[in-house]
PDB file of N, CA and C in Angstrom:
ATOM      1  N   UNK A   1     146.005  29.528 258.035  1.00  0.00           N
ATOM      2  CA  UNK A   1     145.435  30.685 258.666  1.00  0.00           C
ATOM      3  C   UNK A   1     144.626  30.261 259.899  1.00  0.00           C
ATOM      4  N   UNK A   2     143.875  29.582 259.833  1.00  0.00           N
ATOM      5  CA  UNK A   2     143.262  28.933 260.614  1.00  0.00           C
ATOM      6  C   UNK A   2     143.909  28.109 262.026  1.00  0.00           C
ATOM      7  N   UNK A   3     145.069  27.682 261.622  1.00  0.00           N
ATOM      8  CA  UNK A   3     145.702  27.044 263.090  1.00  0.00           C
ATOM      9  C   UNK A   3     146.642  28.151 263.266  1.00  0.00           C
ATOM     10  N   UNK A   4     147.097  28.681 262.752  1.00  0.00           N
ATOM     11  CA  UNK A   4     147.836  30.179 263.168  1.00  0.00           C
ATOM     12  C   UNK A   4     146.889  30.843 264.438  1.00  0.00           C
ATOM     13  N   UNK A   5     145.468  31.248 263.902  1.00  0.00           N
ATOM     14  CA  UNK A   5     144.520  31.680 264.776  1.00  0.00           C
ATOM     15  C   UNK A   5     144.084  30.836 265.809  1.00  0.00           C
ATOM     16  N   UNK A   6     144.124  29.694 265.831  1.00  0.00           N
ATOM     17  CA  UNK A   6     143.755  28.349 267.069  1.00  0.00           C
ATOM     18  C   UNK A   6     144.685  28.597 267.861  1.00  0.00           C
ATOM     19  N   UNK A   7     145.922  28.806 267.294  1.00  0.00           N
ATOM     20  CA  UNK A   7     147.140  29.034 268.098  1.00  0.00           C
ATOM     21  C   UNK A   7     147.014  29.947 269.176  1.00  0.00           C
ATOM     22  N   UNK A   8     146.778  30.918 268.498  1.00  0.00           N
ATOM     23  CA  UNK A   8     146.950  32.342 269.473  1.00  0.00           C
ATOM     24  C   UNK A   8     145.479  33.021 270.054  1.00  0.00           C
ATOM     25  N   UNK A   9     144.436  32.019 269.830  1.00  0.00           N
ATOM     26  CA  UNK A   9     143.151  32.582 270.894  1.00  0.00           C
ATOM     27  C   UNK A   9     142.842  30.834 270.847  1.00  0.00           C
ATOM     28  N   UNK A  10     143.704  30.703 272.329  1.00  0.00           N
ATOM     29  CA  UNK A  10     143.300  28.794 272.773  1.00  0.00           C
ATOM     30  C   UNK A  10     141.849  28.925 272.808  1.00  0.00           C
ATOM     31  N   UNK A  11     140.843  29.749 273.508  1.00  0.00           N
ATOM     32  CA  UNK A  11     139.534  29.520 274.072  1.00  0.00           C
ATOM     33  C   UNK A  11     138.660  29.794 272.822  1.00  0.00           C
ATOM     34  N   UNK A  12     139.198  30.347 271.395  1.00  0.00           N
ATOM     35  CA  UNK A  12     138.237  30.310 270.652  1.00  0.00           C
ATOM     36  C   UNK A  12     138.844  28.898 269.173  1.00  0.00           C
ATOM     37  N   UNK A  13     137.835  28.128 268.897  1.00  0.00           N
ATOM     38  CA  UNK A  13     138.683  27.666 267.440  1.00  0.00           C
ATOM     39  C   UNK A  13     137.820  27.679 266.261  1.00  0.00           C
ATOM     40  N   UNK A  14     138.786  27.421 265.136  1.00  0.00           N
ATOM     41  CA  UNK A  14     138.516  28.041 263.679  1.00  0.00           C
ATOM     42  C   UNK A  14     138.450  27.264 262.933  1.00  0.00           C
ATOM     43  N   UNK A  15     137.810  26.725 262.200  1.00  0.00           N
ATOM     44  CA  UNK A  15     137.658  25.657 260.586  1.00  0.00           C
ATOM     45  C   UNK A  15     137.348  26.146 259.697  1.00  0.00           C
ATOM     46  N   UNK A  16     137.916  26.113 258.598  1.00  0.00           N
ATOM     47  CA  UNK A  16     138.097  26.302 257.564  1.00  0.00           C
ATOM     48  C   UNK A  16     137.317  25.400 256.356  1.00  0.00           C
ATOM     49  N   UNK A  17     136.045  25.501 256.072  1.00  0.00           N
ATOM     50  CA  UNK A  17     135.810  24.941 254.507  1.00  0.00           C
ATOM     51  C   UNK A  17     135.798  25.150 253.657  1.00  0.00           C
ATOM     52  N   UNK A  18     136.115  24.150 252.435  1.00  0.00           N
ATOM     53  CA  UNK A  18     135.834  24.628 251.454  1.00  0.00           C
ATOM     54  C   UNK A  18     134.890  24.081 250.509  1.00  0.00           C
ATOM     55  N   UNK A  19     133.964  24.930 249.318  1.00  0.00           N
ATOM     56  CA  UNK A  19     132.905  24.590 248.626  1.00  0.00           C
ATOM     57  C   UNK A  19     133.186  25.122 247.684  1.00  0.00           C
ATOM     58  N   UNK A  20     132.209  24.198 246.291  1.00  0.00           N
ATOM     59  CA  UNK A  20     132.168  24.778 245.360  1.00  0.00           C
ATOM     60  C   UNK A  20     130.717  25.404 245.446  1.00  0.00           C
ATOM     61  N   UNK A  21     131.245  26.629 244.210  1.00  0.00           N
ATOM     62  CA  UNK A  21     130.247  28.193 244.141  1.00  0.00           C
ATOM     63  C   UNK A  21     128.517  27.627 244.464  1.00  0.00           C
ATOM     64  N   UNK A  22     127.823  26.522 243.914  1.00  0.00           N
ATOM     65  CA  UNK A  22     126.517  26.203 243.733  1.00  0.00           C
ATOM     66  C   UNK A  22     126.426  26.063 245.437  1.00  0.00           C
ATOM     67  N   UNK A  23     127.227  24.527 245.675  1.00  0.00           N
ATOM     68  CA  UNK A  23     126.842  23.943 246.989  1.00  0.00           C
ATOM     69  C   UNK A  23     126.803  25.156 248.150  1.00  0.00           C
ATOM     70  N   UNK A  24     128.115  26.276 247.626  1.00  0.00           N
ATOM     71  CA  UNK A  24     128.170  26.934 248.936  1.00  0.00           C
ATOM     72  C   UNK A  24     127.169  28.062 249.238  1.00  0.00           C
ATOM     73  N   UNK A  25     126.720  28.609 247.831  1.00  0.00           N
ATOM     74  CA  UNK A  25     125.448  29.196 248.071  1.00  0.00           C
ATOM     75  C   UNK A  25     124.324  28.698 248.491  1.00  0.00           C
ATOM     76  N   UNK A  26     123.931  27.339 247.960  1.00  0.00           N
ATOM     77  CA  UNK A  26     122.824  26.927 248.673  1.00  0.00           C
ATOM     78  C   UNK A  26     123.417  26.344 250.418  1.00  0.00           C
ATOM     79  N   UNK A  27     124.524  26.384 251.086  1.00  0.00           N
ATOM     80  CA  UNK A  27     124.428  25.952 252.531  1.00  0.00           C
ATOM     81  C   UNK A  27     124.406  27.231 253.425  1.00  0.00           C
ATOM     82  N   UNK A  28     124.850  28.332 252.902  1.00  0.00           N
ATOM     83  CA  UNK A  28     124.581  29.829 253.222  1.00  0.00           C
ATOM     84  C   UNK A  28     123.809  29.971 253.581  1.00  0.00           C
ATOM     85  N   UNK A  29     122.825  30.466 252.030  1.00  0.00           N
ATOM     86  CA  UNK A  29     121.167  30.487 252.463  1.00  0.00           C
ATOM     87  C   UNK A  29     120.387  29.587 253.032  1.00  0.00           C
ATOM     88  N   UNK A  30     120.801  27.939 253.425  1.00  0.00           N
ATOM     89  CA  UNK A  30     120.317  27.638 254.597  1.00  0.00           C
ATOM     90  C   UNK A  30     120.805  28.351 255.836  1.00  0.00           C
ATOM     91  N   UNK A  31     121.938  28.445 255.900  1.00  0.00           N
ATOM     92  CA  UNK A  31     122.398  28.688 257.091  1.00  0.00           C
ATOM     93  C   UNK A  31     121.703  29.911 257.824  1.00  0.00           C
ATOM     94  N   UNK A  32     121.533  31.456 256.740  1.00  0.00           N
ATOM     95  CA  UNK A  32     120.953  32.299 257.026  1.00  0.00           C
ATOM     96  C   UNK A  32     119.323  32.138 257.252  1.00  0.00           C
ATOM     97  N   UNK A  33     119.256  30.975 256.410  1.00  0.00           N
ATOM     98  CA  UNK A  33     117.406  30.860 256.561  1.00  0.00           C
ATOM     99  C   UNK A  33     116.998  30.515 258.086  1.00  0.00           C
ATOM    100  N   UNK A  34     118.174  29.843 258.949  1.00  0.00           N
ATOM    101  CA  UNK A  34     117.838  29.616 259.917  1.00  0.00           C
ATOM    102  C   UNK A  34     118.373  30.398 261.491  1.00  0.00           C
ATOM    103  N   UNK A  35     119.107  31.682 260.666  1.00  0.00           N
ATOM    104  CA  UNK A  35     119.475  32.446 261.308  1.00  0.00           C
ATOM    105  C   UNK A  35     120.796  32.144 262.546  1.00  0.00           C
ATOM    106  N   UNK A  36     121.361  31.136 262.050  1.00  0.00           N
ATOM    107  CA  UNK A  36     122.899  30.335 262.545  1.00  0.00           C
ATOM    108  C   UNK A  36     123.904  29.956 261.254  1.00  0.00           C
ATOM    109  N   UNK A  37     123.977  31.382 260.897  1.00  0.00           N
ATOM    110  CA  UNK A  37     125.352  31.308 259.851  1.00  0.00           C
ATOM    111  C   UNK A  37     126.691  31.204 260.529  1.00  0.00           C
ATOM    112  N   UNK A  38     127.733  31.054 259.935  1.00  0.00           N
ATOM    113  CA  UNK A  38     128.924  30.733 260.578  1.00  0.00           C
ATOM    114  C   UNK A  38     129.330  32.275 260.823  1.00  0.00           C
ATOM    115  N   UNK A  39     130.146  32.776 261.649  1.00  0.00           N
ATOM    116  CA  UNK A  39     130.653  33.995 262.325  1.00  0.00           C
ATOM    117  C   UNK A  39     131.924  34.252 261.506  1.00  0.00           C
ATOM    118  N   UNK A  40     132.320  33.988 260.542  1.00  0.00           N
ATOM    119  CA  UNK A  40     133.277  35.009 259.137  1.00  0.00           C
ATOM    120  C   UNK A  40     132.332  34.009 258.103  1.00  0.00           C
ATOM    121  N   UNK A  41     132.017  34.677 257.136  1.00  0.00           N
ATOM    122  CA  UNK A  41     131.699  33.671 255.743  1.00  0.00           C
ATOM    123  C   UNK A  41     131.899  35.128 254.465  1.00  0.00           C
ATOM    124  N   UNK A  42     131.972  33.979 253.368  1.00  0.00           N
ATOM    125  CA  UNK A  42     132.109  35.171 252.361  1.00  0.00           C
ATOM    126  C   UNK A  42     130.760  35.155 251.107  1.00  0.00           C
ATOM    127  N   UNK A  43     130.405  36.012 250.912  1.00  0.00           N
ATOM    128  CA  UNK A  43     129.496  36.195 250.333  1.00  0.00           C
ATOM    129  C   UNK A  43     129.514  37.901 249.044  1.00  0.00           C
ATOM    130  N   UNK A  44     128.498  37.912 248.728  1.00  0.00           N
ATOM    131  CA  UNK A  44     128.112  38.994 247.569  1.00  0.00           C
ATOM    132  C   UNK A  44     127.593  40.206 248.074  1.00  0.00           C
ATOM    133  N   UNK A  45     127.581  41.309 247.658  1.00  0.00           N
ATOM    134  CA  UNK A  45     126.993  42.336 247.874  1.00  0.00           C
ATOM    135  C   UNK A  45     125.440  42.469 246.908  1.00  0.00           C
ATOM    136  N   UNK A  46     125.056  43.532 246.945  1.00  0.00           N
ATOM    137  CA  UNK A  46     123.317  43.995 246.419  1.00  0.00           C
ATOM    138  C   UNK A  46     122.251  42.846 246.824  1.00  0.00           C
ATOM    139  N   UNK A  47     121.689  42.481 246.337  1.00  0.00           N
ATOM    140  CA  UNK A  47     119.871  42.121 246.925  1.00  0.00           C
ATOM    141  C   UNK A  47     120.469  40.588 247.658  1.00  0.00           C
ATOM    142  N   UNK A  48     121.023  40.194 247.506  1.00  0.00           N
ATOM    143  CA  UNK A  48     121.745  38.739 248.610  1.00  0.00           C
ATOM    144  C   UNK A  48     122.191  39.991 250.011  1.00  0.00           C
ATOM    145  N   UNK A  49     122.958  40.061 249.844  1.00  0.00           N
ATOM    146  CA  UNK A  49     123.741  40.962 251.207  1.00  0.00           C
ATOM    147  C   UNK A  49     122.310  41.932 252.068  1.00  0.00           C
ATOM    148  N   UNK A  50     121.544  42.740 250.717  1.00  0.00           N
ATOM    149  CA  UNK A  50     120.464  43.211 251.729  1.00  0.00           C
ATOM    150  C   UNK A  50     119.797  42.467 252.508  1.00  0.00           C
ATOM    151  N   UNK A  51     119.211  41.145 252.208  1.00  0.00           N
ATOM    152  CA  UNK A  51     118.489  40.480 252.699  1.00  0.00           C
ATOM    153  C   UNK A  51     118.966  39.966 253.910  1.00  0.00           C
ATOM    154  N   UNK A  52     120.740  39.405 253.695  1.00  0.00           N
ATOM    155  CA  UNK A  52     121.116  38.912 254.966  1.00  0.00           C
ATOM    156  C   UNK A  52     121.056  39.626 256.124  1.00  0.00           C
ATOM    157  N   UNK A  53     121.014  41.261 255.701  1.00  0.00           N
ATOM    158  CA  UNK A  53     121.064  42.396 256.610  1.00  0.00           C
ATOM    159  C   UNK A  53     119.880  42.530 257.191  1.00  0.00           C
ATOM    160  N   UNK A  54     118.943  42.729 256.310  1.00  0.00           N
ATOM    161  CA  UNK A  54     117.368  42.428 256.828  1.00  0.00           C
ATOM    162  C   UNK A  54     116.927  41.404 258.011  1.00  0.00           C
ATOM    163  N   UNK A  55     117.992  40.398 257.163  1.00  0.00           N
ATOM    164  CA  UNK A  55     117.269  39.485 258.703  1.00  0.00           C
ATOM    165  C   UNK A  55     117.740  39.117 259.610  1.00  0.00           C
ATOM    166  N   UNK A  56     118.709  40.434 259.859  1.00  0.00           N
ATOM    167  CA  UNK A  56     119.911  40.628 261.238  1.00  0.00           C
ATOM    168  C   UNK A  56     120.613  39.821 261.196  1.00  0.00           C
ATOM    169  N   UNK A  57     121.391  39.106 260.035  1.00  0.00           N
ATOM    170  CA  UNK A  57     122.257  38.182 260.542  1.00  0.00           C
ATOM    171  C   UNK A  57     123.408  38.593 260.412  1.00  0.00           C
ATOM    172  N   UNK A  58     123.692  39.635 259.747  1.00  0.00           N
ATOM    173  CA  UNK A  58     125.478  40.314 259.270  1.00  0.00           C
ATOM    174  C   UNK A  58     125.917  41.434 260.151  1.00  0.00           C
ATOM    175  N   UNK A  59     126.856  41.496 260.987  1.00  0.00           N
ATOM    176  CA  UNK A  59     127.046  42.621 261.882  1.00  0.00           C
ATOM    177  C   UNK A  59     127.802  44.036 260.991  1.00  0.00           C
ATOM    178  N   UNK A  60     126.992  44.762 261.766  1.00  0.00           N
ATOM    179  CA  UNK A  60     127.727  46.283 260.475  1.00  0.00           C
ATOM    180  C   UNK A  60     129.050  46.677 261.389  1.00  0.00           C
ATOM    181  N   UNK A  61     129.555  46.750 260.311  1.00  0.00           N
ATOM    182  CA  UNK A  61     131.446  46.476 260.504  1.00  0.00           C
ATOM    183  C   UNK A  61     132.078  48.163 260.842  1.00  0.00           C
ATOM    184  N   UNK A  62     130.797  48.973 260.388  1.00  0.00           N
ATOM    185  CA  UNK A  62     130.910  50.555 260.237  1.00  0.00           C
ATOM    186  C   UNK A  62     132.017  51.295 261.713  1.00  0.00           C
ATOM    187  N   UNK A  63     131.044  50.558 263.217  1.00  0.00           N
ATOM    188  CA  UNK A  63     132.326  51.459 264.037  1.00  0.00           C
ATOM    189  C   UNK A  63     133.691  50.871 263.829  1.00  0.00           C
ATOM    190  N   UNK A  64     133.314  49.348 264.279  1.00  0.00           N
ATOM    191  CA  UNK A  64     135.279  48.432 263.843  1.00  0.00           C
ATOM    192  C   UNK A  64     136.442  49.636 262.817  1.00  0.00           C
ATOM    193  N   UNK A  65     135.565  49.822 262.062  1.00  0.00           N
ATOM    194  CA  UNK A  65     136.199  50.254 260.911  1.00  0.00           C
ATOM    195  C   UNK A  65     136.624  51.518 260.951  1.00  0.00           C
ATOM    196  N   UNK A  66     136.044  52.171 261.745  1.00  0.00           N
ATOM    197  CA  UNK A  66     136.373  53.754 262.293  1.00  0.00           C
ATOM    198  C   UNK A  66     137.782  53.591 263.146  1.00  0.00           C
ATOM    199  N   UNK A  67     137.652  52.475 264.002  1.00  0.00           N
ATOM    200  CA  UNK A  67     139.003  52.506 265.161  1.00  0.00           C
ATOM    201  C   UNK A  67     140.382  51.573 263.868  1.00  0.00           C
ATOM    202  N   UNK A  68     139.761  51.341 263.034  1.00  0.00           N
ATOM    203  CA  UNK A  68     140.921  50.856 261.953  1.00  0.00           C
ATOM    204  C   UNK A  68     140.567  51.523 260.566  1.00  0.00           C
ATOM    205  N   UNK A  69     140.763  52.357 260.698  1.00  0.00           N
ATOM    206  CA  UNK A  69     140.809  53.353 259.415  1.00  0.00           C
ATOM    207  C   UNK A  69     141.890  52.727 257.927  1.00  0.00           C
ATOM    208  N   UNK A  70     143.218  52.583 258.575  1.00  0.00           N
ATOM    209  CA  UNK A  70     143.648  52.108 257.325  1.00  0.00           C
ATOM    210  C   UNK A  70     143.477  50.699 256.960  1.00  0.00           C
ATOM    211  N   UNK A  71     142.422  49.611 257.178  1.00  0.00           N
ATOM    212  CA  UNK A  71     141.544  49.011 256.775  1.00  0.00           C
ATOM    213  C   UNK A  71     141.189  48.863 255.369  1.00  0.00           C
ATOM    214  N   UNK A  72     139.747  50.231 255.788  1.00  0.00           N
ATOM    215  CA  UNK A  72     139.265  50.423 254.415  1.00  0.00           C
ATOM    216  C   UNK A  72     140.156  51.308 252.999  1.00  0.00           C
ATOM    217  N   UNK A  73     141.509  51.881 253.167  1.00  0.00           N
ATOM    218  CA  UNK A  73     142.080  52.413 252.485  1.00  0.00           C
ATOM    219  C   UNK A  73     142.827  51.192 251.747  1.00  0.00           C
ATOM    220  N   UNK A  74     143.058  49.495 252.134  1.00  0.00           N
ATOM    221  CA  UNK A  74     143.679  48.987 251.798  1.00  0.00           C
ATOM    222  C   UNK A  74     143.335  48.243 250.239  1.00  0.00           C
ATOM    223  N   UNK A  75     141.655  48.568 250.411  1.00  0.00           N
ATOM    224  CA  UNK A  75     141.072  47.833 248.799  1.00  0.00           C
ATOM    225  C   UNK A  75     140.777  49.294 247.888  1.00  0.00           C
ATOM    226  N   UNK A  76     140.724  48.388 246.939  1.00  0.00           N
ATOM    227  CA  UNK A  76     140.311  49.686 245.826  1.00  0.00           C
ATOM    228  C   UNK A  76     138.243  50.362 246.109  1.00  0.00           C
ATOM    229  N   UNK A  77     138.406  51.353 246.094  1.00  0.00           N
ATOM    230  CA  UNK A  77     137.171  52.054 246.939  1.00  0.00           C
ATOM    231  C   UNK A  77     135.454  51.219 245.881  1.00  0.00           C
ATOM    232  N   UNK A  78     136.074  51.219 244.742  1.00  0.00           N
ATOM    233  CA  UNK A  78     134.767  50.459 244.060  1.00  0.00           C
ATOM    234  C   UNK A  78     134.561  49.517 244.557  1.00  0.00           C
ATOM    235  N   UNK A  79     135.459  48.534 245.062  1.00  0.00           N
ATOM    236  CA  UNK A  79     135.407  46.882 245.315  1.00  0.00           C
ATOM    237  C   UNK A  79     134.623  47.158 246.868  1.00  0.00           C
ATOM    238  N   UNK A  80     135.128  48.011 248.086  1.00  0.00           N
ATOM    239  CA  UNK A  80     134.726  48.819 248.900  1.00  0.00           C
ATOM    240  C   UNK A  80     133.506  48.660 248.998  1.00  0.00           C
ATOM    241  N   UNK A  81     132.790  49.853 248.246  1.00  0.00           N
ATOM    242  CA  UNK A  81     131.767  49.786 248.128  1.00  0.00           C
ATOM    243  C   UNK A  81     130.616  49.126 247.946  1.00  0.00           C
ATOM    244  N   UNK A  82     130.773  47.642 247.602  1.00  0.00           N
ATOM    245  CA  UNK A  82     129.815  46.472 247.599  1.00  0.00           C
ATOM    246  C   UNK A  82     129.708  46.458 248.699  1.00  0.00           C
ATOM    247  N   UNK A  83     130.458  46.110 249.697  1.00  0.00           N
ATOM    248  CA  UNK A  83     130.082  45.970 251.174  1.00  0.00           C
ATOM    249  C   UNK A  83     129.452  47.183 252.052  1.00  0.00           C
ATOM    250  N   UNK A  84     129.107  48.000 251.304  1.00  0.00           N
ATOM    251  CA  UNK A  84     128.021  49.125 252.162  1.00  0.00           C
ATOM    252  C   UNK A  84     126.593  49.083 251.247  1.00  0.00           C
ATOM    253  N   UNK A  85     126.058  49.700 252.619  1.00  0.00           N
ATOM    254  CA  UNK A  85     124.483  49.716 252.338  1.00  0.00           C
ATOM    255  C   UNK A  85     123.790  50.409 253.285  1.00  0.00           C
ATOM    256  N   UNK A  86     122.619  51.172 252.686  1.00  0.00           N
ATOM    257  CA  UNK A  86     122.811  52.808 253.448  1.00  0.00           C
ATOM    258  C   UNK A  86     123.559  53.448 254.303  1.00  0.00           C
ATOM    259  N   UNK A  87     124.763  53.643 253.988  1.00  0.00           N
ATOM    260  CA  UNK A  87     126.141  54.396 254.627  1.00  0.00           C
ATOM    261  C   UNK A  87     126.930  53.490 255.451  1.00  0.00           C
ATOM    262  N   UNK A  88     125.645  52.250 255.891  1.00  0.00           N
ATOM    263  CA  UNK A  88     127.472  51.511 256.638  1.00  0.00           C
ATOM    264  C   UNK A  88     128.148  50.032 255.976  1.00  0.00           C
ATOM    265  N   UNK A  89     128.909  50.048 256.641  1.00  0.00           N
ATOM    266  CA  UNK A  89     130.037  48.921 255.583  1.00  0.00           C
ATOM    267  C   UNK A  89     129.538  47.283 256.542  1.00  0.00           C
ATOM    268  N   UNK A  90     129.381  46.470 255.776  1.00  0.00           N
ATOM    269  CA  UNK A  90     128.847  45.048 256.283  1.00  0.00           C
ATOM    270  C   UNK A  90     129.755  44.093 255.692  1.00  0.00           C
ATOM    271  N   UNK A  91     130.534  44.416 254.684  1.00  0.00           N
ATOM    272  CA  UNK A  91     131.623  43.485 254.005  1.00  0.00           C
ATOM    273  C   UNK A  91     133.128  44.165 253.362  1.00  0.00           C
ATOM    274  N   UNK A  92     133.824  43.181 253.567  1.00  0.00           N
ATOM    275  CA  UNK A  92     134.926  43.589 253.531  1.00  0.00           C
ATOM    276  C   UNK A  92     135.607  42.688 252.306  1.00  0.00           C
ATOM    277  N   UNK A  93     136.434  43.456 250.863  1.00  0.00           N
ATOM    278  CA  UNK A  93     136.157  42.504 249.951  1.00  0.00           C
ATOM    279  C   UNK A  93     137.751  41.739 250.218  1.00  0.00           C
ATOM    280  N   UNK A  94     137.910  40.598 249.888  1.00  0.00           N
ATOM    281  CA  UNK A  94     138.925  39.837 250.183  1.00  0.00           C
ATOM    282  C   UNK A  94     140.381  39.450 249.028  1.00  0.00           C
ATOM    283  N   UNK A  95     139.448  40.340 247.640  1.00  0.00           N
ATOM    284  CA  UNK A  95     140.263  39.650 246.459  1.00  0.00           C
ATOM    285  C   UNK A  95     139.964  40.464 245.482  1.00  0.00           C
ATOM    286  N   UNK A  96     140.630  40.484 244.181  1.00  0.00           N
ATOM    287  CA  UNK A  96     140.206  41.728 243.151  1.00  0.00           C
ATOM    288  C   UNK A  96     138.654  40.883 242.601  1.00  0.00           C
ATOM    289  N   UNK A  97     137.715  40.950 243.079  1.00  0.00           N
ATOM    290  CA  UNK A  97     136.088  40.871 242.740  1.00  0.00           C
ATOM    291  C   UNK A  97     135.048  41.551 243.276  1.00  0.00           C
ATOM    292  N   UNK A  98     134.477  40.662 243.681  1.00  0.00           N
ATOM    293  CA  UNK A  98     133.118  41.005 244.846  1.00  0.00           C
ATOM    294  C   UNK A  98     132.895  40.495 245.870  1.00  0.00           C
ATOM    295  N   UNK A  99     133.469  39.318 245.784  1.00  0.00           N
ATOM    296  CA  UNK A  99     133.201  38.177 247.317  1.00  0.00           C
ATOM    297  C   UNK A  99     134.311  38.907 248.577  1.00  0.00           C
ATOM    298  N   UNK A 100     133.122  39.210 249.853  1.00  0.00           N
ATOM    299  CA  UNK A 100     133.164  39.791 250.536  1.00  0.00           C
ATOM    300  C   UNK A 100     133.786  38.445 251.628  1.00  0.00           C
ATOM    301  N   UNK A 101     134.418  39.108 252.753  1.00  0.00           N
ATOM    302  CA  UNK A 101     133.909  38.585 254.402  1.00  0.00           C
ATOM    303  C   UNK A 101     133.051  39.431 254.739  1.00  0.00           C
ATOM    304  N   UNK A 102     132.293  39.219 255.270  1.00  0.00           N
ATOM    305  CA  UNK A 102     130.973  38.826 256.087  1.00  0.00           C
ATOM    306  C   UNK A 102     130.739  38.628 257.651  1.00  0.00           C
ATOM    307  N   UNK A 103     130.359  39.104 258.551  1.00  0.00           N
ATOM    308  CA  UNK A 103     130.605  38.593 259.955  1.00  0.00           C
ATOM    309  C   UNK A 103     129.412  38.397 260.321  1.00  0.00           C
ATOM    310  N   UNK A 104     128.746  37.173 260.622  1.00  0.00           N
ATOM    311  CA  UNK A 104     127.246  37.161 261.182  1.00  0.00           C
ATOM    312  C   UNK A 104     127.376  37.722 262.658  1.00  0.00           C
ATOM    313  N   UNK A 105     125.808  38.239 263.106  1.00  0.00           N
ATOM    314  CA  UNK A 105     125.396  38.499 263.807  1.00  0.00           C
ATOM    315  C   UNK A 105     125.225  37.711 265.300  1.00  0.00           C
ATOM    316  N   UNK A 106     125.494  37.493 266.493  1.00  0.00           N
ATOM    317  CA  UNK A 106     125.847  36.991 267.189  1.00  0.00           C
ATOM    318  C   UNK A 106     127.047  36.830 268.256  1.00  0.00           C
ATOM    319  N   UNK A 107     126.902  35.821 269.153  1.00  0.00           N
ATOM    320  CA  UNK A 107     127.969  35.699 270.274  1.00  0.00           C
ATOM    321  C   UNK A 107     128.904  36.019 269.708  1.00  0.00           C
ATOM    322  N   UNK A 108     129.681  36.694 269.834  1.00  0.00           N
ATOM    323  CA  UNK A 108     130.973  36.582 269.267  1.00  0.00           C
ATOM    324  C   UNK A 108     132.088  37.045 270.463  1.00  0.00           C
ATOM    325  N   UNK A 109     133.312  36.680 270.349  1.00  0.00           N
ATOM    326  CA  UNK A 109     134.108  37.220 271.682  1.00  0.00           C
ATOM    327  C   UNK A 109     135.055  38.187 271.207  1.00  0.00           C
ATOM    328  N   UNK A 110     135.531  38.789 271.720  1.00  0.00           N
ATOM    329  CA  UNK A 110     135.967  40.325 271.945  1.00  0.00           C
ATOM    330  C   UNK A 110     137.295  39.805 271.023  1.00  0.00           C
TER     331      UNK A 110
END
Protein backbone atom coordinates (compact mmCIF):
# COMPACT_ATOMS: atom_id res chain seq x y z
CA UNK A 1 0.00 0.00 0.00
CA UNK A 2 2.51 2.14 0.83
CA UNK A 3 4.80 2.03 -2.39
CA UNK A 4 1.63 1.90 -4.47
CA UNK A 5 1.10 5.48 -2.82
CA UNK A 6 5.05 6.57 -3.18
CA UNK A 7 4.35 5.67 -6.60
CA UNK A 8 1.69 7.89 -7.53
CA UNK A 9 2.35 11.19 -5.26
CA UNK A 10 6.49 11.31 -6.09
CA UNK A 11 6.65 14.65 -3.82
CA UNK A 12 4.97 13.04 -0.89
CA UNK A 13 6.39 9.50 0.82
CA UNK A 14 4.86 6.86 3.05
CA UNK A 15 6.22 4.22 5.73
CA UNK A 16 4.61 1.89 7.03
CA UNK A 17 5.18 0.42 10.77
CA UNK A 18 4.51 -2.02 12.51
CA UNK A 19 3.98 -2.52 16.52
CA UNK A 20 2.85 -4.53 18.96
CA UNK A 21 -0.54 -3.26 20.90
CA UNK A 22 1.63 -2.11 24.37
CA UNK A 23 4.75 -0.55 22.46
CA UNK A 24 2.40 1.14 19.99
CA UNK A 25 0.31 2.76 22.50
CA UNK A 26 2.93 3.96 24.51
CA UNK A 27 4.89 5.67 21.10
CA UNK A 28 1.44 7.36 20.22
CA UNK A 29 0.97 8.92 23.38
CA UNK A 30 4.43 10.10 23.13
CA UNK A 31 3.99 11.16 19.92
CA UNK A 32 0.73 13.10 20.80
CA UNK A 33 2.34 14.28 24.10
CA UNK A 34 4.53 16.18 21.95
CA UNK A 35 2.12 17.23 19.56
CA UNK A 36 4.11 15.55 16.25
CA UNK A 37 2.07 12.44 15.69
CA UNK A 38 2.43 10.79 12.41
CA UNK A 39 -0.28 12.19 9.70
CA UNK A 40 -2.54 8.62 9.27
CA UNK A 41 -2.18 6.50 12.61
CA UNK A 42 -4.71 4.19 14.06
CA UNK A 43 -6.02 4.45 17.25
CA UNK A 44 -9.38 4.04 19.70
CA UNK A 45 -12.30 5.99 20.13
CA UNK A 46 -13.91 7.49 23.81
CA UNK A 47 -11.59 9.22 26.51
CA UNK A 48 -8.09 8.34 24.33
CA UNK A 49 -9.58 9.91 21.02
CA UNK A 50 -11.16 12.88 23.20
CA UNK A 51 -8.06 13.85 24.51
CA UNK A 52 -6.16 13.58 21.22
CA UNK A 53 -8.92 15.99 20.01
CA UNK A 54 -8.46 18.25 22.90
CA UNK A 55 -5.08 18.78 22.19
CA UNK A 56 -5.65 19.58 18.48
CA UNK A 57 -3.84 16.93 17.19
CA UNK A 58 -6.61 14.84 15.08
CA UNK A 59 -8.14 16.69 12.10
CA UNK A 60 -12.11 16.42 12.00
CA UNK A 61 -12.70 14.40 8.93
CA UNK A 62 -16.57 15.82 9.14
CA UNK A 63 -16.37 18.20 5.74
CA UNK A 64 -13.92 15.41 3.71
CA UNK A 65 -16.67 13.25 4.46
CA UNK A 66 -19.55 15.33 3.20
CA UNK A 67 -17.76 15.62 -0.46
CA UNK A 68 -17.44 11.57 -0.05
CA UNK A 69 -20.58 10.52 1.25
CA UNK A 70 -20.39 6.92 0.23
CA UNK A 71 -17.42 6.69 2.55
CA UNK A 72 -19.23 6.64 5.63
CA UNK A 73 -22.04 4.23 4.24
CA UNK A 74 -19.21 1.70 3.64
CA UNK A 75 -18.78 0.52 7.58
CA UNK A 76 -21.38 -0.71 9.72
CA UNK A 77 -22.90 2.67 11.44
CA UNK A 78 -22.04 1.33 15.18
CA UNK A 79 -18.35 0.76 14.28
CA UNK A 80 -18.96 4.50 12.62
CA UNK A 81 -19.78 5.89 15.39
CA UNK A 82 -16.60 5.52 17.59
CA UNK A 83 -15.03 7.92 15.39
CA UNK A 84 -17.45 10.86 16.22
CA UNK A 85 -17.55 13.18 18.96
CA UNK A 86 -19.92 15.97 19.41
CA UNK A 87 -21.42 15.50 15.87
CA UNK A 88 -18.22 15.34 13.90
CA UNK A 89 -16.40 12.25 12.65
CA UNK A 90 -12.40 12.20 13.58
CA UNK A 91 -11.97 8.40 12.75
CA UNK A 92 -12.59 6.21 10.31
CA UNK A 93 -12.84 2.44 11.44
CA UNK A 94 -10.57 0.20 9.29
CA UNK A 95 -11.73 -3.45 10.33
CA UNK A 96 -14.72 -5.26 12.06
CA UNK A 97 -13.58 -3.52 15.75
CA UNK A 98 -12.70 -0.20 16.96
CA UNK A 99 -9.27 0.71 15.75
CA UNK A 100 -9.76 3.70 13.81
CA UNK A 101 -7.48 5.82 11.11
CA UNK A 102 -6.84 8.84 12.53
CA UNK A 103 -5.36 11.91 10.66
CA UNK A 104 -3.24 14.27 12.84
CA UNK A 105 -3.46 17.74 12.74
CA UNK A 106 -1.02 19.57 10.59
CA UNK A 107 0.94 20.30 7.22
CA UNK A 108 -0.55 18.12 5.25
CA UNK A 109 -0.74 18.39 1.26
CA UNK A 110 -3.79 18.55 -0.70
Amino acid sequence: MSQAFNKSHPDIQSTVQFFENDPYKQKIQIAIGTHNPPDIFTGWGGGVLKSYIDAGDVYDLTSDLEIRPGLGKSVSSIRYETGYLEGKVYGIPIRPGVEQFLVSVGPHPE
